[in-house]
N, C-alpha and C. Protein backbone atom coordinates (compact mmCIF):
# COMPACT_ATOMS: atom_id res chain seq x y z
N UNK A 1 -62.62 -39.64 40.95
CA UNK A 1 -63.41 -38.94 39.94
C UNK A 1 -64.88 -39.22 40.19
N UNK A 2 -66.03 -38.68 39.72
CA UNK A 2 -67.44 -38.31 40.04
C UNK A 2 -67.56 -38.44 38.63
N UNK A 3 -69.09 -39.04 38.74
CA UNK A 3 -69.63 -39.23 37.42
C UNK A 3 -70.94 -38.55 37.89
N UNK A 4 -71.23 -37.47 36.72
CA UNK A 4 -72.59 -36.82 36.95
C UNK A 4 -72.90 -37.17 35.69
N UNK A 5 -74.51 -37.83 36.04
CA UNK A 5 -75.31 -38.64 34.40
C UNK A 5 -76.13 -37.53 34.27
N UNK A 6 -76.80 -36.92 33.39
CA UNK A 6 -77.53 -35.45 33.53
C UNK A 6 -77.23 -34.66 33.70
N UNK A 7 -75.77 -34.15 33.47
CA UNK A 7 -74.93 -33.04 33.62
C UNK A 7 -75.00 -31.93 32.77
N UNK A 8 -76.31 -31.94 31.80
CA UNK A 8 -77.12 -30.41 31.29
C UNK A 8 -77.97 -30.36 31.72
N UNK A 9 -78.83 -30.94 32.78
CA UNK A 9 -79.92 -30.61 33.67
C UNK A 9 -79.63 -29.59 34.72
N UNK A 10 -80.78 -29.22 35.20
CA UNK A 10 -80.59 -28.18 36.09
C UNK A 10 -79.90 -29.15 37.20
N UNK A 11 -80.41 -29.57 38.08
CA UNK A 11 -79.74 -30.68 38.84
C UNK A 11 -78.13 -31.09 38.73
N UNK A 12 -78.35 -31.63 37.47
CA UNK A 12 -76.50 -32.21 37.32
C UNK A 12 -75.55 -31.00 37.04
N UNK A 13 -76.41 -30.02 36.55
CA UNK A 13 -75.30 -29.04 36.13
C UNK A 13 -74.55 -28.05 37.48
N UNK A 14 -75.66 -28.28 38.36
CA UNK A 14 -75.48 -27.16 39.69
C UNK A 14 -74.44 -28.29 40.51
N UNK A 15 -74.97 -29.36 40.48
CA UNK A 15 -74.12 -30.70 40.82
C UNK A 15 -72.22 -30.47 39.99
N UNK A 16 -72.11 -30.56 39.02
CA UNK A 16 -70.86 -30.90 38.47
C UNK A 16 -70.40 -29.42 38.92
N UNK A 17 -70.92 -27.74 38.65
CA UNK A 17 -70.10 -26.82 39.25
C UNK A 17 -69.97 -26.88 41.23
N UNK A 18 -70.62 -27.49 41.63
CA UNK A 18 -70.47 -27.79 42.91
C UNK A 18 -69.20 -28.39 43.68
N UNK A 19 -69.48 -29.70 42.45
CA UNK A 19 -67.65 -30.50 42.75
C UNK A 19 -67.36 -29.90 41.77
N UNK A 20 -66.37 -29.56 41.24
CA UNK A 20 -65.78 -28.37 40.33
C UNK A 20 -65.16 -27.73 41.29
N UNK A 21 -66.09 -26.68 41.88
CA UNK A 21 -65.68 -25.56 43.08
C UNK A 21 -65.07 -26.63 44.65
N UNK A 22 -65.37 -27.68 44.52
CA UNK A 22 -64.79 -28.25 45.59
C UNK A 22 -63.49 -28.49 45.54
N UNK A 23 -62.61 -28.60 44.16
CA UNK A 23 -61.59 -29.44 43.56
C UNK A 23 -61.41 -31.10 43.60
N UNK A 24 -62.56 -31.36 42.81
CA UNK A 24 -63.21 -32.55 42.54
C UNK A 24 -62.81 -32.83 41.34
N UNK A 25 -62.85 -33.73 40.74
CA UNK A 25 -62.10 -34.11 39.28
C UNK A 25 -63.80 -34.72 38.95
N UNK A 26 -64.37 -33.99 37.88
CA UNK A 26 -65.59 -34.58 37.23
C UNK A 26 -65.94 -35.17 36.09
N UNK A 27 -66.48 -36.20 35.72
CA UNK A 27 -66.75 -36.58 34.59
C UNK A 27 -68.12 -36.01 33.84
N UNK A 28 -68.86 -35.62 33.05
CA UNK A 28 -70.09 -34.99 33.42
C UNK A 28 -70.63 -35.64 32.08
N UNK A 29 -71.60 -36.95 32.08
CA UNK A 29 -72.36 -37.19 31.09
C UNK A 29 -73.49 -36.86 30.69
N UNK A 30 -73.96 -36.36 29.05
CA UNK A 30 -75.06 -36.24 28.97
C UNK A 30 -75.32 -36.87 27.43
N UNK A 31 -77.07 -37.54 27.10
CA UNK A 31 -76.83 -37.12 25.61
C UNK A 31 -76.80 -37.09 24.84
N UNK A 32 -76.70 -35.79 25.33
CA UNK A 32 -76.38 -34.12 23.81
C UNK A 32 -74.91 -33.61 23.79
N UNK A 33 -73.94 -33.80 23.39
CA UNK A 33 -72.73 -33.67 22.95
C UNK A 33 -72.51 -31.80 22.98
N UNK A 34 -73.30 -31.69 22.25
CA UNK A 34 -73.43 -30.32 21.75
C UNK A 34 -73.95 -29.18 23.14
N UNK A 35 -74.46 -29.83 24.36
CA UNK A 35 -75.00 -29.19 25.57
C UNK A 35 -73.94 -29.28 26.79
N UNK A 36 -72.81 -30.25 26.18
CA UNK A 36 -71.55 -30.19 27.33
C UNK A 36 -70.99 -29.04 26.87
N UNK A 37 -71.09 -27.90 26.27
CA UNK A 37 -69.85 -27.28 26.05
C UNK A 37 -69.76 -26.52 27.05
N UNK A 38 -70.59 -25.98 27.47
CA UNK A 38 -70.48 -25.14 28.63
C UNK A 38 -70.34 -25.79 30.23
N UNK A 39 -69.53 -26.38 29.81
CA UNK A 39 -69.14 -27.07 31.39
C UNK A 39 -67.65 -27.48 31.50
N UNK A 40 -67.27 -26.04 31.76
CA UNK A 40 -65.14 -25.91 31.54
C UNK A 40 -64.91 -26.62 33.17
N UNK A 41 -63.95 -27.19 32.57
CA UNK A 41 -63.36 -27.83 33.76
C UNK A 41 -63.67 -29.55 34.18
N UNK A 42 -64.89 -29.84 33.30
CA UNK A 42 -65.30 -31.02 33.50
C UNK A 42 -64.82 -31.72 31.96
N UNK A 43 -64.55 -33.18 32.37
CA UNK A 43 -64.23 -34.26 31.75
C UNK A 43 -65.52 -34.92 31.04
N UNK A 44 -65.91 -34.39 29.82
CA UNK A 44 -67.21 -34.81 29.38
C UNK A 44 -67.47 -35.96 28.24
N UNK A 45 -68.37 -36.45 28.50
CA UNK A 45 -68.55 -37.86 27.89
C UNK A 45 -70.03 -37.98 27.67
N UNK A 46 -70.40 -38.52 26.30
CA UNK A 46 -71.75 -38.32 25.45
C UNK A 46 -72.16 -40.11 26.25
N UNK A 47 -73.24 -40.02 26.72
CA UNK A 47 -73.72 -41.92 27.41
C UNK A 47 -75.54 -40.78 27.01
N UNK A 48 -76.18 -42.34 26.62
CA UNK A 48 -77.71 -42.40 26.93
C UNK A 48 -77.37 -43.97 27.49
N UNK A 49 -77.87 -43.79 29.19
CA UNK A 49 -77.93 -44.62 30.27
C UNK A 49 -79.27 -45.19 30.11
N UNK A 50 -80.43 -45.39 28.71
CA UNK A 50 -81.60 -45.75 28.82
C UNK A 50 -80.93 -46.99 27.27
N UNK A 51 -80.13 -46.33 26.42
CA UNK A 51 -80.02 -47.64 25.71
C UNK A 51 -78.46 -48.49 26.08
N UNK A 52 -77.71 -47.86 26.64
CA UNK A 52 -76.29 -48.13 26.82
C UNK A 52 -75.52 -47.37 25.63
N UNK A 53 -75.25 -47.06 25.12
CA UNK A 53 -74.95 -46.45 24.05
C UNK A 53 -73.74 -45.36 25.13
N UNK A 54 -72.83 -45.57 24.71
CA UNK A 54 -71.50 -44.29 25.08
C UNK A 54 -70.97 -45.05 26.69
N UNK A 55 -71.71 -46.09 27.67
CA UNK A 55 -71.25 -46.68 28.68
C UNK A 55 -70.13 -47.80 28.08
C-alpha cells in the first residue's frame, strides 16, 4: 500500500490517480475530510502531519 500525504493537492491528487491507474492499493491523506471525497478507489484517512493529529 502507498501513502499519499497531500492527496487534495494538485501534486498528490495526480499522484494517488496515477497509482490507482497502475493497480496500486492507495491510502490518500489529507486534512480536510470533506476534500477526500472525490478520490474513488482510494483508502482515505484525515492526518495533519504538522501536529500529529490522525497519524
Amino acid at each position: 500500500m502507498e501513502l499519499v500525504t497531500g492527496a487534495t493537492g494538485y501534486v498528490g491528487g495526480r499522484l494517488v490517480e496515477r497509482l490507482l491507474a497502475e493497480g496500486r492499493a492507495v491510502r490518500a491523506a489529507a486534512r480536510d475530510e470533506r476534500a477526500l471525497a472525490p478520490l474513488p478507489g482510494a483508502e482515505t484517512v484525515m492526518v495533519d502531519v504538522v501536529t500529529g493529529r490522525g497519524l
